[in-house]
Protein backbone atom coordinates (compact mmCIF):
# COMPACT_ATOMS: atom_id res chain seq x y z
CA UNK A 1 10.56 -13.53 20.32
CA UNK A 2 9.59 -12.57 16.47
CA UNK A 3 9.33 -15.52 14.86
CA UNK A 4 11.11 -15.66 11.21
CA UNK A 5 9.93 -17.11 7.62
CA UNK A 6 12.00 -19.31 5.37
CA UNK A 7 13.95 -16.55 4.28
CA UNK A 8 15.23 -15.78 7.62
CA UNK A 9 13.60 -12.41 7.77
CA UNK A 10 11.30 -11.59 10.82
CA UNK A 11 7.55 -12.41 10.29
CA UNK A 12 6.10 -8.84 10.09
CA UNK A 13 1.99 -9.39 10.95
CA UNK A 14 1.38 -5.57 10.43
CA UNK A 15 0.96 -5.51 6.73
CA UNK A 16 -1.84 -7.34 6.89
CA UNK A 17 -3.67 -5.02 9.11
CA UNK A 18 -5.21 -1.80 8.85
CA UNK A 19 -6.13 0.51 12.11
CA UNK A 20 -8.27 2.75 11.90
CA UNK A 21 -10.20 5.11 14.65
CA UNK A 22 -13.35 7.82 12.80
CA UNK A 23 -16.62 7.14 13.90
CA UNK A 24 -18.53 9.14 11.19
CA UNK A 25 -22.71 8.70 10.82
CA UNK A 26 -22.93 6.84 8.06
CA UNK A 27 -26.93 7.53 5.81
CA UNK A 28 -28.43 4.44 4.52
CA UNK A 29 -30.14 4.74 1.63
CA UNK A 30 -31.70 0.79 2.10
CA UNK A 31 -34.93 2.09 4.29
CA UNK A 32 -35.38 5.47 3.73
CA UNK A 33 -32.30 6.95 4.87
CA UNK A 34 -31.76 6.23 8.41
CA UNK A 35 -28.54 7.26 10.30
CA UNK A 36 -26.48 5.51 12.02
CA UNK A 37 -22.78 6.18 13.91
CA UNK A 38 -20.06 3.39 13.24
CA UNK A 39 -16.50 3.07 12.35
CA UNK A 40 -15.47 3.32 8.73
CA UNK A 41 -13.04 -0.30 8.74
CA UNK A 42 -15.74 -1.48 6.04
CA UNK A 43 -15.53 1.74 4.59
CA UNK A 44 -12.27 1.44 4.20
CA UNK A 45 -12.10 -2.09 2.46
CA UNK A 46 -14.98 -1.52 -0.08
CA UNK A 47 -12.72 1.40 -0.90
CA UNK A 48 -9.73 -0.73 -1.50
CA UNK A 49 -11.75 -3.56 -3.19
CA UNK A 50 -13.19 -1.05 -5.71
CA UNK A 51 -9.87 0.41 -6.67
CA UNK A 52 -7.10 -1.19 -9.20
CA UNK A 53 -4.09 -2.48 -7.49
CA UNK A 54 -2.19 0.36 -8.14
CA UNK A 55 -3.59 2.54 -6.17
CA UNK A 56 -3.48 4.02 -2.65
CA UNK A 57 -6.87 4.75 -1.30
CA UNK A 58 -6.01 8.26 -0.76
CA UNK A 59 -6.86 11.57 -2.05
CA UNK A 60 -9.84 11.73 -4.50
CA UNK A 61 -9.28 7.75 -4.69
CA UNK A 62 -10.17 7.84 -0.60
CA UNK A 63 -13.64 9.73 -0.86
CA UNK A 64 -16.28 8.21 1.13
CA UNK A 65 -19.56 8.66 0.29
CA UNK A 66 -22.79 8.64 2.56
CA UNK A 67 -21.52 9.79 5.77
CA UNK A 68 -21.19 12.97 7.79
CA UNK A 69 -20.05 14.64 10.89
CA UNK A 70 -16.87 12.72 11.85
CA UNK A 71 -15.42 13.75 15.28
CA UNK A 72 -13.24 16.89 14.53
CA UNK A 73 -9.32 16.56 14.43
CA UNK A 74 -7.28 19.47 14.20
CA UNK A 75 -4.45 19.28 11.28
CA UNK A 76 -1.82 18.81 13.70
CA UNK A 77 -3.42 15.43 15.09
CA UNK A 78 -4.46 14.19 11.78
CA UNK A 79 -0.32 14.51 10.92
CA UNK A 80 0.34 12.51 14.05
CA UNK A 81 -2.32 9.80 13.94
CA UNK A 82 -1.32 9.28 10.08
CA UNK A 83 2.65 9.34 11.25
CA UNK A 84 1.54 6.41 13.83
CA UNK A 85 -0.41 4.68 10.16
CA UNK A 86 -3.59 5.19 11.88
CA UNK A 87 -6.81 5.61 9.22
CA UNK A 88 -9.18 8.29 9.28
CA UNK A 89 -10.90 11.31 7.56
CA UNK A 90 -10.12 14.55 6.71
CA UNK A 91 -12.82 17.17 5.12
CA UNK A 92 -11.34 18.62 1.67
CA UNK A 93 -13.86 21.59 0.35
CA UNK A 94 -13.70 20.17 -2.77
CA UNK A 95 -14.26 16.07 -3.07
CA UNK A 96 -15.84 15.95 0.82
CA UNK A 97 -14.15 13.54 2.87
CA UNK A 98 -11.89 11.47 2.11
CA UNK A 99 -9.30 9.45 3.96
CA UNK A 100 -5.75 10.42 5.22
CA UNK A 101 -3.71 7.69 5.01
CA UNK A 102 -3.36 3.82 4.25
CA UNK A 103 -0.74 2.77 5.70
CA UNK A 104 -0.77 -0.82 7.22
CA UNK A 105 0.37 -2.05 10.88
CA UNK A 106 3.69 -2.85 9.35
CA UNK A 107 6.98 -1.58 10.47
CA UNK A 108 7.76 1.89 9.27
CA UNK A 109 10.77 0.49 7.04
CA UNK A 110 8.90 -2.19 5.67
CA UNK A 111 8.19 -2.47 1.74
CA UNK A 112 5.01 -3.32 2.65
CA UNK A 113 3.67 -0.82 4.88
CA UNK A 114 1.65 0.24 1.56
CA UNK A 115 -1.42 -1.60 0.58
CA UNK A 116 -0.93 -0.95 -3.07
CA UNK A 117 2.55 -2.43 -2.98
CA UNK A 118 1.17 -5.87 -1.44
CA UNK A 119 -1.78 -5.76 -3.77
CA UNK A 120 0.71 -5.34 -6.82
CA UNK A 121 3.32 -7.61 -5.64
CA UNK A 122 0.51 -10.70 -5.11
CA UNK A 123 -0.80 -9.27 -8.46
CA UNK A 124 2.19 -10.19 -10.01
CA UNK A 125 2.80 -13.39 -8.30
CA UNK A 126 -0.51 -14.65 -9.37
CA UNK A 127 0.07 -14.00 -12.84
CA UNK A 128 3.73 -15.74 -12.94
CA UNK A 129 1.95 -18.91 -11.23
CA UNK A 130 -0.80 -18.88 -13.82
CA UNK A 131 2.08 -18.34 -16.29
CA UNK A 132 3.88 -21.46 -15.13
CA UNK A 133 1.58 -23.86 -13.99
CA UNK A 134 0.77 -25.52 -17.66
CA UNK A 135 4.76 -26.53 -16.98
CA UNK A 136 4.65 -27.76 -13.18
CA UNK A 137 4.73 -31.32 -12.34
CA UNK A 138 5.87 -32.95 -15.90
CA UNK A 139 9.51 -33.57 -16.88
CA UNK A 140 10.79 -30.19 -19.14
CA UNK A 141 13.03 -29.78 -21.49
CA UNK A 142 15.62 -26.63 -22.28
CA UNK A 143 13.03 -25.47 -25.07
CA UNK A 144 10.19 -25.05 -22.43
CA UNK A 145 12.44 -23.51 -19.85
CA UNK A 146 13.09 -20.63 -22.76
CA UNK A 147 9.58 -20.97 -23.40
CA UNK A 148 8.24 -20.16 -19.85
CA UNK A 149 11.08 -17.62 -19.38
CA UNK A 150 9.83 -15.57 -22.27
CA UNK A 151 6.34 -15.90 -21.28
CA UNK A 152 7.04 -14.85 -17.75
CA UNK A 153 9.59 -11.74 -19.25
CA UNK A 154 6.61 -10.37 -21.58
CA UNK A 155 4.08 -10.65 -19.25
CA UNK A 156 6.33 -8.38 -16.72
CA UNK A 157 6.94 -5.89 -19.09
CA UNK A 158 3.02 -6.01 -19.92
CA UNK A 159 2.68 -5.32 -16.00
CA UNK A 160 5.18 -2.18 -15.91
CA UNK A 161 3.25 -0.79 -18.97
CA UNK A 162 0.52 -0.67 -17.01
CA UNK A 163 2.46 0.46 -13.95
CA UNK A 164 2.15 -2.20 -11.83
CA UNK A 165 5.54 -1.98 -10.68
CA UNK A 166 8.97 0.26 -11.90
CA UNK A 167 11.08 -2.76 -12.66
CA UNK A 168 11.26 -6.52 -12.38
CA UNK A 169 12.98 -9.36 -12.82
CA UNK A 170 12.15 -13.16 -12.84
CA UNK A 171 14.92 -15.91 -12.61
CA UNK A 172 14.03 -19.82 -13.38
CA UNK A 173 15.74 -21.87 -10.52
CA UNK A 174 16.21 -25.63 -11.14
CA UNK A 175 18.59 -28.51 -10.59
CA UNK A 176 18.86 -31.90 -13.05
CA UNK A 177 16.51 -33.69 -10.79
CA UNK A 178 14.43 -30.78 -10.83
CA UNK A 179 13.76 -30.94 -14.53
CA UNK A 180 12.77 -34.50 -14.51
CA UNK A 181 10.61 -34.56 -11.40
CA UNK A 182 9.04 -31.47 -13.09
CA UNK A 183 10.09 -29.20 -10.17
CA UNK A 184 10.46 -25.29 -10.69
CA UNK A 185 11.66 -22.34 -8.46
CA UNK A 186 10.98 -18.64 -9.86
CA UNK A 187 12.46 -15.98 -7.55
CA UNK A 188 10.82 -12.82 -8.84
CA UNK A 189 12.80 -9.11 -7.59
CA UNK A 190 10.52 -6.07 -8.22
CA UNK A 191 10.56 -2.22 -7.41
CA UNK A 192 7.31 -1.01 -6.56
CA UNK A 193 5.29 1.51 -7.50
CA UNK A 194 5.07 4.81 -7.14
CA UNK A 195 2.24 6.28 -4.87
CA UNK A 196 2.16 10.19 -4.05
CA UNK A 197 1.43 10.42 -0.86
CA UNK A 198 1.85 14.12 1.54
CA UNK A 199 1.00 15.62 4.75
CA UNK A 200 -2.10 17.82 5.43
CA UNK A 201 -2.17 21.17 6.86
CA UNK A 202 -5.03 23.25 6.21
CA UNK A 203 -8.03 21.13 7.21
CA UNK A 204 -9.95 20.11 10.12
C-alpha cells in the first residue's frame, strides 16, 4: 500500500532520487592525473549544487568536465533510458559531454519529477518562513497580518522577477485563537518554471 501525507495525496519517494547508469573514466588532476572508471552520481550532484535553482542540469548547464570514454549508446537508447528518467551522457561536438536528462524517480505526472521545480519550490518556502518567523509564536494584531502579507506578496514578485517561478500566490490562514496563541498557516500555490528540455537524435 502507498502510504499518503497530510494532504491525502500519495507519498511519492521518487523525487527525491536520481538514477543514473554511465560509467565514464573520470582524470584526476589531485596526483598527477591518474584515471580512474566510476559512475557519475557525484558528478551529477556537484553539477546541481553549482547551478542556481532555476536550472535543469542539462544542455551546456550538464557539461562534465574531466572524464572520457563513456560506454557508447546509440541515439535511440539514450531516448529510451531518458523516457524511463534514467541519467547519463551524451557527446555534443561542441561543449563535450554533457548529460541527457534530470529527471527524478518520481511518477511521470508528478510536478516534481524536475529537480529545478523542487529546488525552486523549497527556495521559495524558505524565504516565506524567514519572512514570517519575526511574527510566529507572539499574539498579532490585524496591522501585522497586513504587514507580513505584504512582505510575503513583494518578496514573491521579487522571486518571479528573477524567474523562480511563473506565478504565485500566498494566503494567511488563521482562526481567533490563532492570533492570540501566535499561530499562523500560509498555504503558498505556485506555477513553476519553465525548463526547455528535448529529445536527442544525432549523437552517440
Amino acid at each position: 500500500d502507498e502510504a499518503a501525507d497530510s494532504g491525502g495525496k500519495p507519498i511519492d519517494i521518487g523525487k527525491h532520487i536520481h538514477v543514473t547508469y554511465d560509467w565514464p573514466i573520470a582524470i584526476n588532476g589531485y596526483n598527477g592525473g591518474s584515471t580512474y572508471r566510476t559512475n557519475i552520481a557525484g558528478m551529477f550532484c556537484g553539477k546541481v549544487a553549482g547551478l542556481p535553482e532555476n536550472q535543469e542540469p542539462i544542455g551546456d548547464n550538464g557539461v562534465l568536465k574531466r572524464i572520457q570514454n563513456p560506454p557508447r549508446i546509440h541515439s535511440t537508447q539514450l531516448n529510451e533510458l531518458a523516457s524511463l528518467r534514467l541519467i547519463g551522457l551524451r557527446r555534443d561536438d561542441t561543449v563535450g559531454l554533457t548529460l541527457v536528462t534530470a529527471k527524478t524517480a518520481a511518477h511521470p505526472d508528478s510536478d516534481y519529477n524536475r529537480i529545478s521545480t523542487i529546488r525552486c519550490v523549497n527556495r521559495i518556502l524558505t524565504g516565506i518562513r524567514n519572512i514570517a518567523r519575526p511574527y510566529i509564536g507572539r499574539a498579532f494584531n490585524a496591522q501585522q497580518l497586513v504587514s507580513l502579507q505584504s512582505a510575503i506578496d513583494n518578496y514573491l514578485q521579487s522571486e518571479r522577477i528573477g524567474e523562480y517561478h511563473q506565478g504565485a500566490k500566498a494566503r494567511l490562514e488563521y482562526s481567533r485563537t490563532d492570533k492570540i496563541m501566535g499561530k499562523l498557516k500560509i498555504k503558498l500555490r505556485l506555477v513553476p518554471p519553465f525548463a526547455l528540455e528535448a529529445k536527442y537524435r544525432d549523437w552517440e
